[in-house]
C-alpha atoms as a PDB file:
ATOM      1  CA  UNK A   1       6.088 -18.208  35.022  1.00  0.00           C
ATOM      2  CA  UNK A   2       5.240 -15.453  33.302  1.00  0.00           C
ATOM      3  CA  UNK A   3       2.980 -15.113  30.098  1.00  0.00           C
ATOM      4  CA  UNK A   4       3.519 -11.292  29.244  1.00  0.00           C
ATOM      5  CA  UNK A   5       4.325 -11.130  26.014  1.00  0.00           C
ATOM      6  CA  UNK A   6       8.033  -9.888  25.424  1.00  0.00           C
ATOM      7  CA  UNK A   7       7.717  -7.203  22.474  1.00  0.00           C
ATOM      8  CA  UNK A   8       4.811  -5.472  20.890  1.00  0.00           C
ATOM      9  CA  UNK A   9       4.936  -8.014  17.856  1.00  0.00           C
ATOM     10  CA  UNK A  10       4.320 -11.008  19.907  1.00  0.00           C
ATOM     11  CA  UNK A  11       1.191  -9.216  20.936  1.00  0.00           C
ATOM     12  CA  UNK A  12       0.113  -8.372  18.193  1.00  0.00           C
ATOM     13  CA  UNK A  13       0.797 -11.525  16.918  1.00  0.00           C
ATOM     14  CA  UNK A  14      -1.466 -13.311  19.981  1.00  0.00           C
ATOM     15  CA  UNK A  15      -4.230 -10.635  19.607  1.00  0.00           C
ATOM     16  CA  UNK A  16      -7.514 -12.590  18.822  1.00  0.00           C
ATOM     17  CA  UNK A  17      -8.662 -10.351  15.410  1.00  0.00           C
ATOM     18  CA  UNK A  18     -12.542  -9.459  14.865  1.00  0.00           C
ATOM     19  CA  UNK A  19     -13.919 -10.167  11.461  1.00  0.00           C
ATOM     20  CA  UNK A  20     -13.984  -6.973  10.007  1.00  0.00           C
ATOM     21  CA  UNK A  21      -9.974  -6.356  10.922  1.00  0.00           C
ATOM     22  CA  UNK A  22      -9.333  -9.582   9.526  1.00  0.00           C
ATOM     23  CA  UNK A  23     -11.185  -8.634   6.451  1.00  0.00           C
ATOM     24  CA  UNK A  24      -9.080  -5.431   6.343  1.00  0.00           C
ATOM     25  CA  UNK A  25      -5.943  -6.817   6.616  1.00  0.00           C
ATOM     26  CA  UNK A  26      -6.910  -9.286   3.575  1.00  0.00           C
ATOM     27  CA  UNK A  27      -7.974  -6.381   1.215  1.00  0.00           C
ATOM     28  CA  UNK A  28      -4.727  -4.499   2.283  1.00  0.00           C
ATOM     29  CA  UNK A  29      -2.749  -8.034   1.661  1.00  0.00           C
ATOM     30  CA  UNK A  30      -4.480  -8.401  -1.791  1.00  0.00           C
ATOM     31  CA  UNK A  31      -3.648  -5.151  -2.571  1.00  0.00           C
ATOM     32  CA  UNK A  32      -0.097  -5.886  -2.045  1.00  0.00           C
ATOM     33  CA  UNK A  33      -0.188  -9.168  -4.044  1.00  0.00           C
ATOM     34  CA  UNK A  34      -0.494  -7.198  -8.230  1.00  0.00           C
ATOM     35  CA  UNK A  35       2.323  -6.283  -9.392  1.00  0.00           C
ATOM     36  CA  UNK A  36       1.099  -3.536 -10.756  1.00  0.00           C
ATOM     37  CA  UNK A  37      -0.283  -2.104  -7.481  1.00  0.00           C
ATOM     38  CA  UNK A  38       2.981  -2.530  -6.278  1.00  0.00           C
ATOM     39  CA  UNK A  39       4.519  -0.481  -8.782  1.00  0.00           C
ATOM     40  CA  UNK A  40       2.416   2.377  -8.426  1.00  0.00           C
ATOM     41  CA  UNK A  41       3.282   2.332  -4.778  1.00  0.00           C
ATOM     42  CA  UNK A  42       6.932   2.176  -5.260  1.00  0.00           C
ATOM     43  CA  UNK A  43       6.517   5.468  -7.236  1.00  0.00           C
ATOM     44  CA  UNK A  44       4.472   6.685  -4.793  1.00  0.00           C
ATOM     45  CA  UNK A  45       6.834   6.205  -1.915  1.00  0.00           C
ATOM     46  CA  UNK A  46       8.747   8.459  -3.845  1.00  0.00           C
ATOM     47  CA  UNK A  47       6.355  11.278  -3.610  1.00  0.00           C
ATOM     48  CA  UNK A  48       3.215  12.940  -5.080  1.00  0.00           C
ATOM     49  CA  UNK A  49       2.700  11.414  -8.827  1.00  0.00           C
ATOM     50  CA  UNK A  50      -0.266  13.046 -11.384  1.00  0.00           C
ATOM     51  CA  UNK A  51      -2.482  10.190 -13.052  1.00  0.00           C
ATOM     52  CA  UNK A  52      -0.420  11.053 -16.128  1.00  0.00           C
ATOM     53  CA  UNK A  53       3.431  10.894 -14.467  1.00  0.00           C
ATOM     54  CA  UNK A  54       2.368   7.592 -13.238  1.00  0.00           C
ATOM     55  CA  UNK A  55       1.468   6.237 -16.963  1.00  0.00           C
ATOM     56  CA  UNK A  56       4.590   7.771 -18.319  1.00  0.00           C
ATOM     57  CA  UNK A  57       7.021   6.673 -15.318  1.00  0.00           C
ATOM     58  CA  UNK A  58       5.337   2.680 -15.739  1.00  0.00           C
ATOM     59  CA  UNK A  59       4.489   2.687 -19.111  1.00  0.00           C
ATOM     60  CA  UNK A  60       0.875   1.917 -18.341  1.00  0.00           C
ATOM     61  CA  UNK A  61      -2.036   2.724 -19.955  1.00  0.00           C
ATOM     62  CA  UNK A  62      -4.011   5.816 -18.119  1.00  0.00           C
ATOM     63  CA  UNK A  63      -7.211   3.553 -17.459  1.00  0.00           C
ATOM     64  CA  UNK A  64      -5.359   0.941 -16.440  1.00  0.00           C
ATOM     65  CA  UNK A  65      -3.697   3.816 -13.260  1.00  0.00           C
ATOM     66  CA  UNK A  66      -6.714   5.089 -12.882  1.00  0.00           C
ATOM     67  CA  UNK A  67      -8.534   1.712 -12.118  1.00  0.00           C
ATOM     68  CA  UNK A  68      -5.767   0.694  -9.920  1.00  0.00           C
ATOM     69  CA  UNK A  69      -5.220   4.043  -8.135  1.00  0.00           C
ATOM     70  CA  UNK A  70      -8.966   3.752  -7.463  1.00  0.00           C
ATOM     71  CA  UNK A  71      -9.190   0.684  -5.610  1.00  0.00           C
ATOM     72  CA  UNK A  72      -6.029   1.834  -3.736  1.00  0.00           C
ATOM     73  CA  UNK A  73      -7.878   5.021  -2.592  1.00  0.00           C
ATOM     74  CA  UNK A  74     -10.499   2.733  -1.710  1.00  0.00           C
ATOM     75  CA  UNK A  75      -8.329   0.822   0.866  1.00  0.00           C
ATOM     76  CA  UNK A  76      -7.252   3.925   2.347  1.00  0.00           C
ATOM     77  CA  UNK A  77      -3.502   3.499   0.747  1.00  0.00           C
ATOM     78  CA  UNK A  78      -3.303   5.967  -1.505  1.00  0.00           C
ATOM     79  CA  UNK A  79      -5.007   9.511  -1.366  1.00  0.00           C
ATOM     80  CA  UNK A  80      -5.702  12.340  -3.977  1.00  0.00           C
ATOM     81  CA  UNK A  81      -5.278  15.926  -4.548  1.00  0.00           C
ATOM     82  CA  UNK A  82      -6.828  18.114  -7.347  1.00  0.00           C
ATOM     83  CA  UNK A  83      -5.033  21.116  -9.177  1.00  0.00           C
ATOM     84  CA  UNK A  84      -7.010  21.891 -11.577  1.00  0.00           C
ATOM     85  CA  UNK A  85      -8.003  19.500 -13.688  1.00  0.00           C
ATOM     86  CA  UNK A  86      -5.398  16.929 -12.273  1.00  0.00           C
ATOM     87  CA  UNK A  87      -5.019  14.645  -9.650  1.00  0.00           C
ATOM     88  CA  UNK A  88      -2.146  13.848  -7.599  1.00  0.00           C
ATOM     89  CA  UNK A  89      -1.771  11.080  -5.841  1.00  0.00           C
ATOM     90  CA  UNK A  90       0.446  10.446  -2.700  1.00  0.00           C
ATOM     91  CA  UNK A  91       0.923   7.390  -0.193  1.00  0.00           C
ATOM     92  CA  UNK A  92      -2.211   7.542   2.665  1.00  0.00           C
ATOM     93  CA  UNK A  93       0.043   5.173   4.902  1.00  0.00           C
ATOM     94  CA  UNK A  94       3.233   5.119   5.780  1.00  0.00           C
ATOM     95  CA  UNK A  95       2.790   1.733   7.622  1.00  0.00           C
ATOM     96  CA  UNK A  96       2.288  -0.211   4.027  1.00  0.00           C
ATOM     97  CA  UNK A  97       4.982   1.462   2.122  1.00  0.00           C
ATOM     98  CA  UNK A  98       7.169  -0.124   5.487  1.00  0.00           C
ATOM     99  CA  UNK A  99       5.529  -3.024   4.632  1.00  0.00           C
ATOM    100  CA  UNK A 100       6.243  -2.819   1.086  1.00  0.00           C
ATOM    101  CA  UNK A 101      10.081  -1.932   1.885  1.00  0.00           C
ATOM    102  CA  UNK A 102      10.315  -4.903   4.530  1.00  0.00           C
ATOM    103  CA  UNK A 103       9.026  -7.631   1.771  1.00  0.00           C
ATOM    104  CA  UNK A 104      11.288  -6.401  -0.641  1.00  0.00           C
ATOM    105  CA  UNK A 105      14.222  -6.551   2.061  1.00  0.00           C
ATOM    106  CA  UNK A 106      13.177 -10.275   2.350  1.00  0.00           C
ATOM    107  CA  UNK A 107      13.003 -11.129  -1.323  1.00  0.00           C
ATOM    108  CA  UNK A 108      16.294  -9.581  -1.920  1.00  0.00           C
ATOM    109  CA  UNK A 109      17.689 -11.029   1.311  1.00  0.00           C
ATOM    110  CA  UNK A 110      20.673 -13.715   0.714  1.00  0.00           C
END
C-alpha cells in the first residue's frame, strides 16, 4: 500500500500546521471575509490604484480606504508606492487574488 500523497494539495492538505501559520492563514482568511476588503482587492487585481482612485472607483469614503488598505498592507496583501504626495497601491500576492478569483468561480458556479 502506498501512503504518498497523490498531488501537492493532498499534502498540503495532510501537513500538520504550527501555530503561527495557522494564525496567518486566519488573518489572511479574515481579511477575505469584508466585503469591502474584497472590493478593494478586486480593483487591485486590476492594477496599481491611488488612495483617491480607489474612493472614487467604490464610492468609499477616503478614511474608510485608507483604514482598510492599512490593515491589508499589514497582512502582506497589498503594498504601496509613493509619487509625491500619493500612494499607490498594488496587489503584494498573487496567490490571494487566485484565491479571491477561485471563491468567486465557486459562488458563481451552477
Amino acid at each position: 500500500m502506498n501512503d504518498k500523497p497523490e498531488n501537492n494539495t493532498e499534502a498540503l492538505l495532510n501537513f500538520e500546521l504550527d501555530e503561527e501559520t495557522l494564525y496567518s492563514v486566519s488573518q489572511t482568511f479574515k481579511a477575505l471575509s469584508d466585503p469591502t476588503r474584497l472590493r478593494i482587492l478586486n480593483l487591485l487585481s486590476s492594477g496599481e490604484h491611488s488612495v483617491n482612485e480607489i474612493s472614487r472607483e467604490l464610492s468609499l469614503m477616503q478614511s474608510t480606504v485608507s483604514h482598510q488598505l492599512r490593515f491589508l498592507k499589514n497582512l502582506r496583501l497589498v503594498k504601496f508606492r509613493r509619487q509625491g504626495s500619493n500612494l499607490y497601491y498594488s496587489c503584494d500576492d498573487m496567490h490571494v487574488i487566485d484565491l479571491l478569483k477561485q471563491a468567486i468561480e465557486h459562488v458563481n458556479h451552477n
